[in-house]
N, C-alpha and C. Protein backbone atom coordinates (compact mmCIF):
# COMPACT_ATOMS: atom_id res chain seq x y z
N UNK A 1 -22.36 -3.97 -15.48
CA UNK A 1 -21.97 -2.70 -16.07
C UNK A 1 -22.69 -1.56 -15.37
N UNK A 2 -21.72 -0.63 -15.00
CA UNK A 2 -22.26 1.05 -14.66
C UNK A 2 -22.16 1.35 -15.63
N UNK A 3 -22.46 2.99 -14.96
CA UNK A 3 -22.38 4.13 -16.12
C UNK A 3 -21.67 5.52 -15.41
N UNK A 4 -21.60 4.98 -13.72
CA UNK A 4 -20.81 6.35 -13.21
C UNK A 4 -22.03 7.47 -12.91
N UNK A 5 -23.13 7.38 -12.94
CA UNK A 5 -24.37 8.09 -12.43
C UNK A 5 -24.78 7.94 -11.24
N UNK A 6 -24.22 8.52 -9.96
CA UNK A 6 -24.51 7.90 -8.37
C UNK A 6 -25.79 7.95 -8.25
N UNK A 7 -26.72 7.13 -7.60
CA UNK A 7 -28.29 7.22 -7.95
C UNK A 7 -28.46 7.70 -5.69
N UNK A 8 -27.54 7.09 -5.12
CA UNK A 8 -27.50 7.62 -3.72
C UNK A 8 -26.15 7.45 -2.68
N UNK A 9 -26.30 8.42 -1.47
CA UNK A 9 -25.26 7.97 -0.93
C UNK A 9 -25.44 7.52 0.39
N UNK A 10 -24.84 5.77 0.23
CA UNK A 10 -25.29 5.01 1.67
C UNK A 10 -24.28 5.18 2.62
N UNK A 11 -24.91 4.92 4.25
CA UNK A 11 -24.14 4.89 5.05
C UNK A 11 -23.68 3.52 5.52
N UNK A 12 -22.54 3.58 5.61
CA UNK A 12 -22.26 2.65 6.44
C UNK A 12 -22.63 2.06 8.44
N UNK A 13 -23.77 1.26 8.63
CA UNK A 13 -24.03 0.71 9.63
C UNK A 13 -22.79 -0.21 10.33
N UNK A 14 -22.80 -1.05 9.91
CA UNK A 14 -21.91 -2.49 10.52
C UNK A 14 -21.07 -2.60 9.31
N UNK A 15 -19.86 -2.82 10.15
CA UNK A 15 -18.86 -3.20 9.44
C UNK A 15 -18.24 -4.96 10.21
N UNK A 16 -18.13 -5.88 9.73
CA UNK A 16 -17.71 -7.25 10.05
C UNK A 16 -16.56 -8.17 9.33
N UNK A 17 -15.10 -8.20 10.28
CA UNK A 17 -14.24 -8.81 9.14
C UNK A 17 -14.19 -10.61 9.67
N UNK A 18 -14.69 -11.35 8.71
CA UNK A 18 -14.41 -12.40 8.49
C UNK A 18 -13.62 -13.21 7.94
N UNK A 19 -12.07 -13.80 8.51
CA UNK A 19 -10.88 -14.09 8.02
C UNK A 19 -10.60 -12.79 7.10
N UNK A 20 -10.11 -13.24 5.75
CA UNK A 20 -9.69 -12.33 4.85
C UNK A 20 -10.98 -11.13 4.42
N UNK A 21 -12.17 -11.60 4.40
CA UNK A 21 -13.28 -10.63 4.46
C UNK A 21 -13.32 -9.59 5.25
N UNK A 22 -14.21 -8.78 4.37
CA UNK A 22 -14.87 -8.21 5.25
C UNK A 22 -16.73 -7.36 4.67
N UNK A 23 -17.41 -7.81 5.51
CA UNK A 23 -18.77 -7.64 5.16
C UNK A 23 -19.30 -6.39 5.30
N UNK A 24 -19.46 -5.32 4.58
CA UNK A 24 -20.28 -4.35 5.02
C UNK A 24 -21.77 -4.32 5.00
N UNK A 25 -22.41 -3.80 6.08
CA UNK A 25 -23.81 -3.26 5.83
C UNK A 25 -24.16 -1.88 5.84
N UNK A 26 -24.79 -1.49 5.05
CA UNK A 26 -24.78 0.15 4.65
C UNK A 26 -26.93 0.33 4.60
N UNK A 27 -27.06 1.55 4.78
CA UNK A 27 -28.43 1.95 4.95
C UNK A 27 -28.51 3.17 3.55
N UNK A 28 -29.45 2.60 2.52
CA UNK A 28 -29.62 3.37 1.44
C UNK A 28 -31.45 3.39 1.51
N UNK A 29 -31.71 4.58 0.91
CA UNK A 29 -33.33 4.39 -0.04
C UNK A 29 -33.28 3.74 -1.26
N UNK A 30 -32.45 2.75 -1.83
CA UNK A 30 -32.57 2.04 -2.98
C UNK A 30 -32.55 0.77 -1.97
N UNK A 31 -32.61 0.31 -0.76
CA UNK A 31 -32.64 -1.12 -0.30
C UNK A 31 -33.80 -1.69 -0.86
N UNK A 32 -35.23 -1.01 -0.57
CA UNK A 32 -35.89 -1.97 -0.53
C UNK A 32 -36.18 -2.51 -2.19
N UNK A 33 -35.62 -1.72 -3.41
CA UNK A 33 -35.57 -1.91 -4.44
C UNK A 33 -34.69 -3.46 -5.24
N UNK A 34 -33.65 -3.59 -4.09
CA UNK A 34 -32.62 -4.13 -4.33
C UNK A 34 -33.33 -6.31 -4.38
N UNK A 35 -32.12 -6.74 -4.40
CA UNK A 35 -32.20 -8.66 -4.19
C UNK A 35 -31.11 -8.99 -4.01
N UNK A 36 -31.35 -10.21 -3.28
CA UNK A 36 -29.99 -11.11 -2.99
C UNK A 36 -29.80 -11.43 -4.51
N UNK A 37 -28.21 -10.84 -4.39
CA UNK A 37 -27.42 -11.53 -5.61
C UNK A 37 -27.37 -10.61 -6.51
N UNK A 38 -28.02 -9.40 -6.49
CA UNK A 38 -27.93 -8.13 -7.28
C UNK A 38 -26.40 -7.14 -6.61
N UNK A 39 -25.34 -6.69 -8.13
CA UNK A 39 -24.59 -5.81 -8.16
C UNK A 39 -25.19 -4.83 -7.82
N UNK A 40 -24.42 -4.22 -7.30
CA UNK A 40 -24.06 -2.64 -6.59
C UNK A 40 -22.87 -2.03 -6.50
N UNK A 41 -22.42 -1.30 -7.14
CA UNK A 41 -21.26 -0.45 -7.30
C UNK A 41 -21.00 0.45 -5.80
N UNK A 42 -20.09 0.03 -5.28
CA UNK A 42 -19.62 0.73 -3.53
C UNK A 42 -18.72 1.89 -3.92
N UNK A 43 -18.37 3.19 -3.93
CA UNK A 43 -17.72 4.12 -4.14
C UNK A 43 -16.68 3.23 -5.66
N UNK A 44 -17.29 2.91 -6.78
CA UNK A 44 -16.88 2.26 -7.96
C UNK A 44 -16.81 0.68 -7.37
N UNK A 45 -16.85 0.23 -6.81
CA UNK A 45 -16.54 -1.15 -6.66
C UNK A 45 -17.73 -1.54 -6.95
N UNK A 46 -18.17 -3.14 -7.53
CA UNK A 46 -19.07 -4.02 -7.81
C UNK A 46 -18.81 -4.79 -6.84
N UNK A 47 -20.20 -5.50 -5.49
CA UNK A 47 -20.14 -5.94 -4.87
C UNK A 47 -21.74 -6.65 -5.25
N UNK A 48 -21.80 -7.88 -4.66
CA UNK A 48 -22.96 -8.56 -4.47
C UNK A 48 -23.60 -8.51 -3.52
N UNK A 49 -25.06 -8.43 -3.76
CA UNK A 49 -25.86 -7.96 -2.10
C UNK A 49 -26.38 -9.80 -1.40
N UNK A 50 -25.68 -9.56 -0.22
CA UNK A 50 -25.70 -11.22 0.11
C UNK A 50 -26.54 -11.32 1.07
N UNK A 51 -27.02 -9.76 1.89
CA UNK A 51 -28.24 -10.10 2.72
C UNK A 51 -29.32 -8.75 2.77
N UNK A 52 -30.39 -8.95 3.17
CA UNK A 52 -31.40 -7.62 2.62
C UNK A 52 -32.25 -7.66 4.66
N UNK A 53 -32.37 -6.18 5.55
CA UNK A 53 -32.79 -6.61 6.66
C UNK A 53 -33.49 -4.74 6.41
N UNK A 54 -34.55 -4.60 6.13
CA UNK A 54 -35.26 -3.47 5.96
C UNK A 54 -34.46 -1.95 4.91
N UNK A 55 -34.38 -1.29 5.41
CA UNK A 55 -33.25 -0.16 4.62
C UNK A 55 -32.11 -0.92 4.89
N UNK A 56 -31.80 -1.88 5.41
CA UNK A 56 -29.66 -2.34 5.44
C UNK A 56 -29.76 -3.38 4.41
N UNK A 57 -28.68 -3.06 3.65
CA UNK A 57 -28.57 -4.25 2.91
C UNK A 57 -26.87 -5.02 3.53
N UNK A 58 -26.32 -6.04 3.16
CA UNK A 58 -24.94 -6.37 3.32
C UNK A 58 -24.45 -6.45 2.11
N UNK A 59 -22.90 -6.56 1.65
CA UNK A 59 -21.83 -7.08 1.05
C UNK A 59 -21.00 -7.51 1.73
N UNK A 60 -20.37 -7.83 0.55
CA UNK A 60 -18.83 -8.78 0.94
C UNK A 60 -17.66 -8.49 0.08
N UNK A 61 -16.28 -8.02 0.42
CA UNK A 61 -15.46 -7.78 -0.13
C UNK A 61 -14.74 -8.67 0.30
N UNK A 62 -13.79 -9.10 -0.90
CA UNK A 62 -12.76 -10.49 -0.50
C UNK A 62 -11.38 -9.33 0.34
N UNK A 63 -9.86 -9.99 -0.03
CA UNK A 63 -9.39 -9.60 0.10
C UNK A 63 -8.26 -8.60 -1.08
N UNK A 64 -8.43 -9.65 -1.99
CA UNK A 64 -8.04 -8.77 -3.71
C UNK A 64 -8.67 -7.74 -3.61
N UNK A 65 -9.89 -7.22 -3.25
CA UNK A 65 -10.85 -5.93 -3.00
C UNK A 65 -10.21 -5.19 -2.25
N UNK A 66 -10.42 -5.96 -0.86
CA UNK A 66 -9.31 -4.85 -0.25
C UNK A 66 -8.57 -4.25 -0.14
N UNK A 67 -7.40 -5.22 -1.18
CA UNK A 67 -6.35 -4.46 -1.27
C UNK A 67 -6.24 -3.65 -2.64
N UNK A 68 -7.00 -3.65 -3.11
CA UNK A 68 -6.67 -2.41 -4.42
C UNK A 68 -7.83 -1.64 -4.20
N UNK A 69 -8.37 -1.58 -3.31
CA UNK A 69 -9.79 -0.46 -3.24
C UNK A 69 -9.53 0.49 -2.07
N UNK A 70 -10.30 1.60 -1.63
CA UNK A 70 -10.35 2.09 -0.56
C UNK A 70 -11.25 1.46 0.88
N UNK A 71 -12.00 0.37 -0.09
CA UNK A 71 -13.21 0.08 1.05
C UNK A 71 -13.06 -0.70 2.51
N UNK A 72 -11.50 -1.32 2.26
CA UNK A 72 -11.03 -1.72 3.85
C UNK A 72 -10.93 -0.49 5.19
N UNK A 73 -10.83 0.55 4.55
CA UNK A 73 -10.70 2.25 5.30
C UNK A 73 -11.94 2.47 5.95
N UNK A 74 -12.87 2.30 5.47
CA UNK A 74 -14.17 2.70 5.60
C UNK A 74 -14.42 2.55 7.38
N UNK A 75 -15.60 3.16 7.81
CA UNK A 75 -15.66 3.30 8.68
C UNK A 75 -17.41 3.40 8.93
N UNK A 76 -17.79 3.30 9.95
CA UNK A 76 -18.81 3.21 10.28
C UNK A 76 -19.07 4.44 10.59
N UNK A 77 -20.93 4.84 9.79
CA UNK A 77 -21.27 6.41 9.43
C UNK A 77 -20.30 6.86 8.42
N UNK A 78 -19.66 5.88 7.55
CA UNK A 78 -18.71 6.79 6.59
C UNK A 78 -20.00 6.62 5.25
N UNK A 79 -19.90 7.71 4.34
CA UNK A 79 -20.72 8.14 2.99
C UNK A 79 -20.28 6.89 1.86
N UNK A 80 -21.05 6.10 1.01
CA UNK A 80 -20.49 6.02 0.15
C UNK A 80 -21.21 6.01 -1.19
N UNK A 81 -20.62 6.37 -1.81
CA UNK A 81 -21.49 6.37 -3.94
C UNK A 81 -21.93 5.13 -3.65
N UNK A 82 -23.41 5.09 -4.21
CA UNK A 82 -23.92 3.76 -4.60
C UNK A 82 -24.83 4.09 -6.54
N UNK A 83 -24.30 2.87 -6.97
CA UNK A 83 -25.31 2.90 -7.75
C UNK A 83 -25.66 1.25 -8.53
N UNK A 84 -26.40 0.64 -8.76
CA UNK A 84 -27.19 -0.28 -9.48
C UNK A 84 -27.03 -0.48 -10.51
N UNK A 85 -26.61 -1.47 -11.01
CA UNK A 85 -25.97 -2.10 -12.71
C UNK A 85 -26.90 -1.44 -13.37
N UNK A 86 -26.51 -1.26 -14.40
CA UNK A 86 -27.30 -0.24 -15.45
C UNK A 86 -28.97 -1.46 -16.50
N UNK A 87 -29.35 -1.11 -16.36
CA UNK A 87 -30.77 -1.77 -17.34
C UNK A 87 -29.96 -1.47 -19.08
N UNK A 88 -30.40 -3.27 -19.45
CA UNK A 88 -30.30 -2.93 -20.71
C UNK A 88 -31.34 -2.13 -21.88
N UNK A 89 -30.52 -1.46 -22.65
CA UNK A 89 -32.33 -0.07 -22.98
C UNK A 89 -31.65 1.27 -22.55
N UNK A 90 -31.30 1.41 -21.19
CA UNK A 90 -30.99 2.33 -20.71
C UNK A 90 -30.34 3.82 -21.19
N UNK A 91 -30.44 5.00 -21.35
CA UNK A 91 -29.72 5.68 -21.46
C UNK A 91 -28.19 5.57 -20.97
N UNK A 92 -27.11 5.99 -21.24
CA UNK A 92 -25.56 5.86 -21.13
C UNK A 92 -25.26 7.08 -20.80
N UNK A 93 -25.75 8.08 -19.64
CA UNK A 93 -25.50 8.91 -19.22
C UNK A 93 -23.69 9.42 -18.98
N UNK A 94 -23.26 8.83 -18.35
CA UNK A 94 -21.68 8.63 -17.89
C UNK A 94 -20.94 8.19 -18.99
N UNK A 95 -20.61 7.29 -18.60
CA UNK A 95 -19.69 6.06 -19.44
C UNK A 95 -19.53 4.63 -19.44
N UNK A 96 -18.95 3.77 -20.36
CA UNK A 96 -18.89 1.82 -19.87
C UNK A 96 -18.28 2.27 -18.59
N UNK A 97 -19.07 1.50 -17.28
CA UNK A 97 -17.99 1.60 -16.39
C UNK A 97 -18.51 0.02 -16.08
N UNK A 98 -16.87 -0.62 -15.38
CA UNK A 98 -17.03 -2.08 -15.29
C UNK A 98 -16.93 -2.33 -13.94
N UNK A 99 -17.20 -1.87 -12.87
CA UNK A 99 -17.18 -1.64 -11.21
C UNK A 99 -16.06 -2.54 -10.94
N UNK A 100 -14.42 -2.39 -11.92
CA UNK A 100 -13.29 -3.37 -11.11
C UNK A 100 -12.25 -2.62 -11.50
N UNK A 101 -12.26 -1.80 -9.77
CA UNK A 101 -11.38 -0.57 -9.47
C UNK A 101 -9.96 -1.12 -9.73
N UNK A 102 -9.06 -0.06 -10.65
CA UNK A 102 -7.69 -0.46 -11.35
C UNK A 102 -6.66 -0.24 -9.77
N UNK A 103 -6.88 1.23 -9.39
CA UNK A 103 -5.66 1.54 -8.56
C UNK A 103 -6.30 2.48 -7.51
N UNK A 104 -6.12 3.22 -6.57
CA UNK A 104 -6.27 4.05 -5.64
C UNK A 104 -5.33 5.19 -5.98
N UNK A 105 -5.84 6.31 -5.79
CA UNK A 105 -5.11 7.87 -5.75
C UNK A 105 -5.12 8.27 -4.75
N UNK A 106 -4.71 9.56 -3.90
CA UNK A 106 -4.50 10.48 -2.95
C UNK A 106 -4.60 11.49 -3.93
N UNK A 107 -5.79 11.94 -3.09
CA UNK A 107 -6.33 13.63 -3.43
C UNK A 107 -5.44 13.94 -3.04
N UNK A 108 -4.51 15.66 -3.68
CA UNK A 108 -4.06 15.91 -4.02
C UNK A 108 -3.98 17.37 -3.40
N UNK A 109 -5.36 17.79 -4.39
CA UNK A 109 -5.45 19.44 -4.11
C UNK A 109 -7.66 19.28 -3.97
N UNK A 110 -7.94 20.28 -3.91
CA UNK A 110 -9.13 20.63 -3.97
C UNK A 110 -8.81 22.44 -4.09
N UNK A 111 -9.38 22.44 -5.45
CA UNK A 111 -9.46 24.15 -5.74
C UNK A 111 -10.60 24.82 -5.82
N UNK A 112 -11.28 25.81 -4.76
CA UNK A 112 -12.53 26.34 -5.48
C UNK A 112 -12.69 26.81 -5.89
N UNK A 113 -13.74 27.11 -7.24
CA UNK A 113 -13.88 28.02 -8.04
C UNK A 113 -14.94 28.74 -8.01
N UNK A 114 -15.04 29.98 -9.12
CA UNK A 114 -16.79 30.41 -8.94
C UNK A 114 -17.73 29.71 -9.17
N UNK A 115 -18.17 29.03 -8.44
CA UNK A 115 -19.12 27.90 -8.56
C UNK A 115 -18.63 26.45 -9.18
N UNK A 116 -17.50 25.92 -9.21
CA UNK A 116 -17.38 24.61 -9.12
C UNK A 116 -15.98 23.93 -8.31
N UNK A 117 -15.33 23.16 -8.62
CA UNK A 117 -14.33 22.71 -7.61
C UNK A 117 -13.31 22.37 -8.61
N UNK A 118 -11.77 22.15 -8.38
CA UNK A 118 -11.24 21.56 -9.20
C UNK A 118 -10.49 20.60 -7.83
N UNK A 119 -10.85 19.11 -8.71
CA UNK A 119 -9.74 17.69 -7.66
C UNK A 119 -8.92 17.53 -8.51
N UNK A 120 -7.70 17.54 -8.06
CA UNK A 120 -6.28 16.75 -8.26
C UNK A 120 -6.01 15.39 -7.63
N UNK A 121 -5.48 14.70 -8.52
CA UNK A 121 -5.47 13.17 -8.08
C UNK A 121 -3.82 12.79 -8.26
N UNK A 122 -3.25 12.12 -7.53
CA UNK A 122 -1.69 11.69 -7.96
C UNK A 122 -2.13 10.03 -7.81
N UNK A 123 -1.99 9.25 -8.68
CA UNK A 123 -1.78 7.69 -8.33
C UNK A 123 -0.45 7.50 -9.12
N UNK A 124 -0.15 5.77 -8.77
CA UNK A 124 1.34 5.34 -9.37
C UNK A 124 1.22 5.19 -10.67
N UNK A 125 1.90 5.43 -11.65
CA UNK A 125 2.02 5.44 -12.67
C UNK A 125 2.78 3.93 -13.43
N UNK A 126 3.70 3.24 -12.19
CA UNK A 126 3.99 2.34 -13.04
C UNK A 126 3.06 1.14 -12.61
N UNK A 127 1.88 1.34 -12.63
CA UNK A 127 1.15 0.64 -13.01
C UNK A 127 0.57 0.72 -14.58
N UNK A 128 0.85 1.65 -15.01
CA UNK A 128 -0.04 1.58 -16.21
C UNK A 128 -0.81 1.51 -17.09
N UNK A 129 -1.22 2.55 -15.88
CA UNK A 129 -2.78 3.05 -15.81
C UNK A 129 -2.58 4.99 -16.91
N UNK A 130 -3.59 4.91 -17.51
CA UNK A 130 -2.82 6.37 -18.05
C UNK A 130 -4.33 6.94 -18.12
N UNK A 131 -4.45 8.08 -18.64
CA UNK A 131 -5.17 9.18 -18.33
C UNK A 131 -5.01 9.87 -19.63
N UNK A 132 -6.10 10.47 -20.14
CA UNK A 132 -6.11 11.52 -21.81
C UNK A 132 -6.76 12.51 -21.55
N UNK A 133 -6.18 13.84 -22.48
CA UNK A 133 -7.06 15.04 -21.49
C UNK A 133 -8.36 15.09 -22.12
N UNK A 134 -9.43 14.98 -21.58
CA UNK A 134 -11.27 14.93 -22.09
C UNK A 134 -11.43 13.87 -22.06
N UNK A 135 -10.54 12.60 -21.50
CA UNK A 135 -11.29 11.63 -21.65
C UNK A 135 -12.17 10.85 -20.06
N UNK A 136 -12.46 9.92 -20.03
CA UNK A 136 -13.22 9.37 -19.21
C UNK A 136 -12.23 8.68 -18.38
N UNK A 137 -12.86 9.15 -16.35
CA UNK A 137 -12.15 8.47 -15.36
C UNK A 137 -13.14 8.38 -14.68
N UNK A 138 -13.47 7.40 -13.54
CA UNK A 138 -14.07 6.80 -12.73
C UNK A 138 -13.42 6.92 -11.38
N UNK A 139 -13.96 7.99 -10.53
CA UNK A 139 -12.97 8.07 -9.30
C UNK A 139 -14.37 7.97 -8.04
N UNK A 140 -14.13 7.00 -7.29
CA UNK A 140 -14.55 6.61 -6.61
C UNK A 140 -16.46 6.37 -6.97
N UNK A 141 -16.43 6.06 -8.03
CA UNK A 141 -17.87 5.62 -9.04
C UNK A 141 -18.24 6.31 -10.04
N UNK A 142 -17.81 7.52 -9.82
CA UNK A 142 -18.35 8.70 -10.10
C UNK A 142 -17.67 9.15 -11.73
N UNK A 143 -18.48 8.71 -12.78
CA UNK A 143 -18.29 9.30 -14.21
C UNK A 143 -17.54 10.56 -14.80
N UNK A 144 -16.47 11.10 -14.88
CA UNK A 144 -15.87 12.28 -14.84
C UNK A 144 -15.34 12.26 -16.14
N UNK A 145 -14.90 13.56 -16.47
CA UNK A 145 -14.42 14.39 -17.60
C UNK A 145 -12.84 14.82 -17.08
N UNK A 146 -11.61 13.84 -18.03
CA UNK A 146 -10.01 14.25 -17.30
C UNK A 146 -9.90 15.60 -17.87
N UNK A 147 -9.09 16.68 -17.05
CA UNK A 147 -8.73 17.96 -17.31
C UNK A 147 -6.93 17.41 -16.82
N UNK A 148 -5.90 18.42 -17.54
CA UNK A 148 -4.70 18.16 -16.96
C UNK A 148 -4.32 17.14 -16.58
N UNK A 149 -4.22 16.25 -17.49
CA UNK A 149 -3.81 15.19 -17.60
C UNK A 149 -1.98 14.77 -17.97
N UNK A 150 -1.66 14.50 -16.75
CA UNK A 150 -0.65 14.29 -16.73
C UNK A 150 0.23 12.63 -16.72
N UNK A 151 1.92 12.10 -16.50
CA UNK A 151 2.10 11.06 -16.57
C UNK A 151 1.25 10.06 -15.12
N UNK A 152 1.29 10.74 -13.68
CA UNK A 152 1.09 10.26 -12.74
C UNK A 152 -0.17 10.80 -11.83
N UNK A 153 -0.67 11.78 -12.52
CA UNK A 153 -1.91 12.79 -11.84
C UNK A 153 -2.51 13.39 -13.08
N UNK A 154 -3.80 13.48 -12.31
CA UNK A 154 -4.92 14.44 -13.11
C UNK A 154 -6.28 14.97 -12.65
N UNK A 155 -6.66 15.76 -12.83
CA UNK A 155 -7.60 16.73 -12.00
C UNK A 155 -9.04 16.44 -13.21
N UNK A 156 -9.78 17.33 -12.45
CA UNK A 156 -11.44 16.92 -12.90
C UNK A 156 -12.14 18.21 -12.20
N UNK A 157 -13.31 18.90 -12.68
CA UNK A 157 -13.73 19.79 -12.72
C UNK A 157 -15.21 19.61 -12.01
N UNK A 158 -15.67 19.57 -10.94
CA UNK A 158 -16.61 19.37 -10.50
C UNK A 158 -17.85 20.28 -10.24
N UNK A 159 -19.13 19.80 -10.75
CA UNK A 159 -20.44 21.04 -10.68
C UNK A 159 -20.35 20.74 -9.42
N UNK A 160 -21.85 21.80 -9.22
CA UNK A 160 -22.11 21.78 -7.67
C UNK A 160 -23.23 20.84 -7.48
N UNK A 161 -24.19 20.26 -8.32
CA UNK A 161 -25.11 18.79 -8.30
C UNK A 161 -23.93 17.71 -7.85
N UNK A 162 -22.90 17.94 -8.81
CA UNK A 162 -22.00 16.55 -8.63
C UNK A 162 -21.53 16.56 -6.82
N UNK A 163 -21.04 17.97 -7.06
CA UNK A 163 -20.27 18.04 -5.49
C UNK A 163 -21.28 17.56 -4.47
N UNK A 164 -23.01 17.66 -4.18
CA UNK A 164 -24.03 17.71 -3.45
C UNK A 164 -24.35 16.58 -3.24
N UNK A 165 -24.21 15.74 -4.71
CA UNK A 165 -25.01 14.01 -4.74
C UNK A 165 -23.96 13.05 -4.38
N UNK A 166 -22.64 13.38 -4.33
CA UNK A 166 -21.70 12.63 -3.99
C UNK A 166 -20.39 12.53 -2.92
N UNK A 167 -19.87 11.69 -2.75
CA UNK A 167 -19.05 11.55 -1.47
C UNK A 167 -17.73 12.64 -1.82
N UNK A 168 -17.96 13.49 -3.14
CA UNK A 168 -17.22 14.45 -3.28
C UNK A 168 -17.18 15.74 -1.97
N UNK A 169 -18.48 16.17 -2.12
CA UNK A 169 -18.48 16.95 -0.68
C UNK A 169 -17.68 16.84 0.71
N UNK A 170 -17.26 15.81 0.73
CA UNK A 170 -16.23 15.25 1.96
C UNK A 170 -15.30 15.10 1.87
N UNK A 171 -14.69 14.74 0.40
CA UNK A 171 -13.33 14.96 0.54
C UNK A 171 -12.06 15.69 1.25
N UNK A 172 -11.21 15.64 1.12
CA UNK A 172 -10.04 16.33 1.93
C UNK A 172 -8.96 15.76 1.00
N UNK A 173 -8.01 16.91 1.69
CA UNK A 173 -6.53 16.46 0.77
C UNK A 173 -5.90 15.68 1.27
N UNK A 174 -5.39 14.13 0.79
CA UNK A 174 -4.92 13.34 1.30
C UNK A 174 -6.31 12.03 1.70
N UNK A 175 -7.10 12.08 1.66
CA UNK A 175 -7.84 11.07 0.93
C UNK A 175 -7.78 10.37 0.28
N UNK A 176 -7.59 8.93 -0.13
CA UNK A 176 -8.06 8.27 -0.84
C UNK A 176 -8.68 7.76 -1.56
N UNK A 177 -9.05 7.90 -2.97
CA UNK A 177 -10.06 7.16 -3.81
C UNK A 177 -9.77 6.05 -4.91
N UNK A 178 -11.10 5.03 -5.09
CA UNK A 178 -10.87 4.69 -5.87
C UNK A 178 -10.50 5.14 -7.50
N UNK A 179 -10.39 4.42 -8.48
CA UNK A 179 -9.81 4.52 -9.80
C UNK A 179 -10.03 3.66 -10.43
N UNK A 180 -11.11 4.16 -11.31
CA UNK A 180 -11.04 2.88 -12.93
C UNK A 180 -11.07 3.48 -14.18
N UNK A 181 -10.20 3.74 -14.72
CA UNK A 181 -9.22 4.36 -15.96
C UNK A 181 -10.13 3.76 -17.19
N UNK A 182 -10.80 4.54 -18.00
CA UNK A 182 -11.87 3.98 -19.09
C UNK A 182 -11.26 2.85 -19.81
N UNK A 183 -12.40 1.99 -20.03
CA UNK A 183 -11.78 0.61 -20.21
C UNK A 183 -11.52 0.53 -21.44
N UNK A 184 -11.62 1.46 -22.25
CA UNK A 184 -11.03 1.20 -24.26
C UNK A 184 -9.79 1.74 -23.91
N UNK A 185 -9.72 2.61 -23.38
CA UNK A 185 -7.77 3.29 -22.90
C UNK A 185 -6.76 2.26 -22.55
N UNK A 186 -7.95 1.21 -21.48
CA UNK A 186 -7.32 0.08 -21.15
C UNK A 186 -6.47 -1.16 -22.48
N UNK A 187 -7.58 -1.26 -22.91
CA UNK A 187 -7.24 -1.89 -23.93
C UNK A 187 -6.22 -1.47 -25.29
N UNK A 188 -6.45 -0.03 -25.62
CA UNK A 188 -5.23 0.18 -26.58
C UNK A 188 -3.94 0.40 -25.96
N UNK A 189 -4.35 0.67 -24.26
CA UNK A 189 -2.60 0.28 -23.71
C UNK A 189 -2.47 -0.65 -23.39
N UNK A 190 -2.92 -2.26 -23.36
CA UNK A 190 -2.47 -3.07 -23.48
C UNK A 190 -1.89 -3.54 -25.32
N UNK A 191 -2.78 -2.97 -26.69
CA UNK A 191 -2.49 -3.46 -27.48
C UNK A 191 -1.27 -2.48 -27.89
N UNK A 192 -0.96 -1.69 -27.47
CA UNK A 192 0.56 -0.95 -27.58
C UNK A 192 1.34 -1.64 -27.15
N UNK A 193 1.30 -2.30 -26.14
CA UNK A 193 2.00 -3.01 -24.76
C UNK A 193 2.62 -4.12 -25.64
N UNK A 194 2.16 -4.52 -26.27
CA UNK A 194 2.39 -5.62 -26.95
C UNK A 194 2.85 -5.67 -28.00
N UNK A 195 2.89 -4.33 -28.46
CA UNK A 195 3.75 -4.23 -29.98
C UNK A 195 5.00 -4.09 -29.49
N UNK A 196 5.04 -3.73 -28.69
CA UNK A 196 6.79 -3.01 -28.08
C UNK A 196 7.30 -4.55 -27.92
């Protein structure tokens, strides 16, 4: 379990695809904190750390990862959200987040404002994935507040800490991010799903 609180943002060193894999190694200041076999949330994804070599740590993404995440894109020197399963005890800063990204969006728009940003997101809708306005989205790790919430898109209101600590700053229109749609939303649209 996250919470959507990016604690840093690693780079990507080596990238290695093995058959359907593919292994990243990324350079953070939380490495030397880290262990083999400890979660780590990759721009929202939960990955296992399978090797530790000073500041680099590795993962491994299968191919189910790949294909519903952004992290096959990635690139070497590319930014990404990291953050560390949450301690039980912990404050709940963000929200439940369960690091198992639903769908991918394309940024949209980026609007600036007096001092904050507004992102627009379009993903597919007949997946059935939905969105409430004030409620909780997870776009690319990152704990957010939905504004304009619509059937197939919805935007989010970004400070300037958020914009600074995260792979938000880089965005562009037409980008890709991940998506994990709050997981009680999940669940009363599946128990709707089922009355019908």
């Amino acid at each position: 379990m996250f919470t959507g609180i990016i604690e840093d943002l690693g780079v990507i060193t080596n990238l290695v695809s093995e058959q359907d894999n593919l292994h990243l190694t990324l350079k953070s200041i939380i490495t030397p904190e880290l262990k083999i076999d400890q979660s780590v949330s990759h721009n929202g994804v939960c990955l296992t750390v399978v090797a530790i070599d000073g500041l680099n740590y590795t993962v491994t993404a299968i191919k189910e990862t790949l294909n519903k995440t952004n992290l096959g894109s990635l690139k070497v020197k590319d930014i990404v959200n990291l953050e560390r399963a949450m301690k039980l005890g912990d404050r709940l800063d963000g929200h439940i987040v369960q690091g198992h990204v639903d769908q991918t969006a394309i940024c949209k728009s980026i609007d600036s404002q007096k001092g904050s940003w507004i992102f627009t997101f379009e993903y597919d809708a007949s997946l059935n994935n939905i969105t409430i306005e004030k409620g909780s989205i997870t776009v690319n790790g990152v704990s957010l507040t939905v504004i304009n919430s619509e059937r197939n898109q919805f935007s989010v209101a970004i400070i300037p800490y958020t914009f600074e600590h995260t792979n938000f700053k880089l965005f562009k229109t037409g980008d890709i991010v991940n998506l994990e749609f709050d997981v009680l939303g999940k669940y009363v649209q599946k128990l709707h799903s089922l009355q019908n």
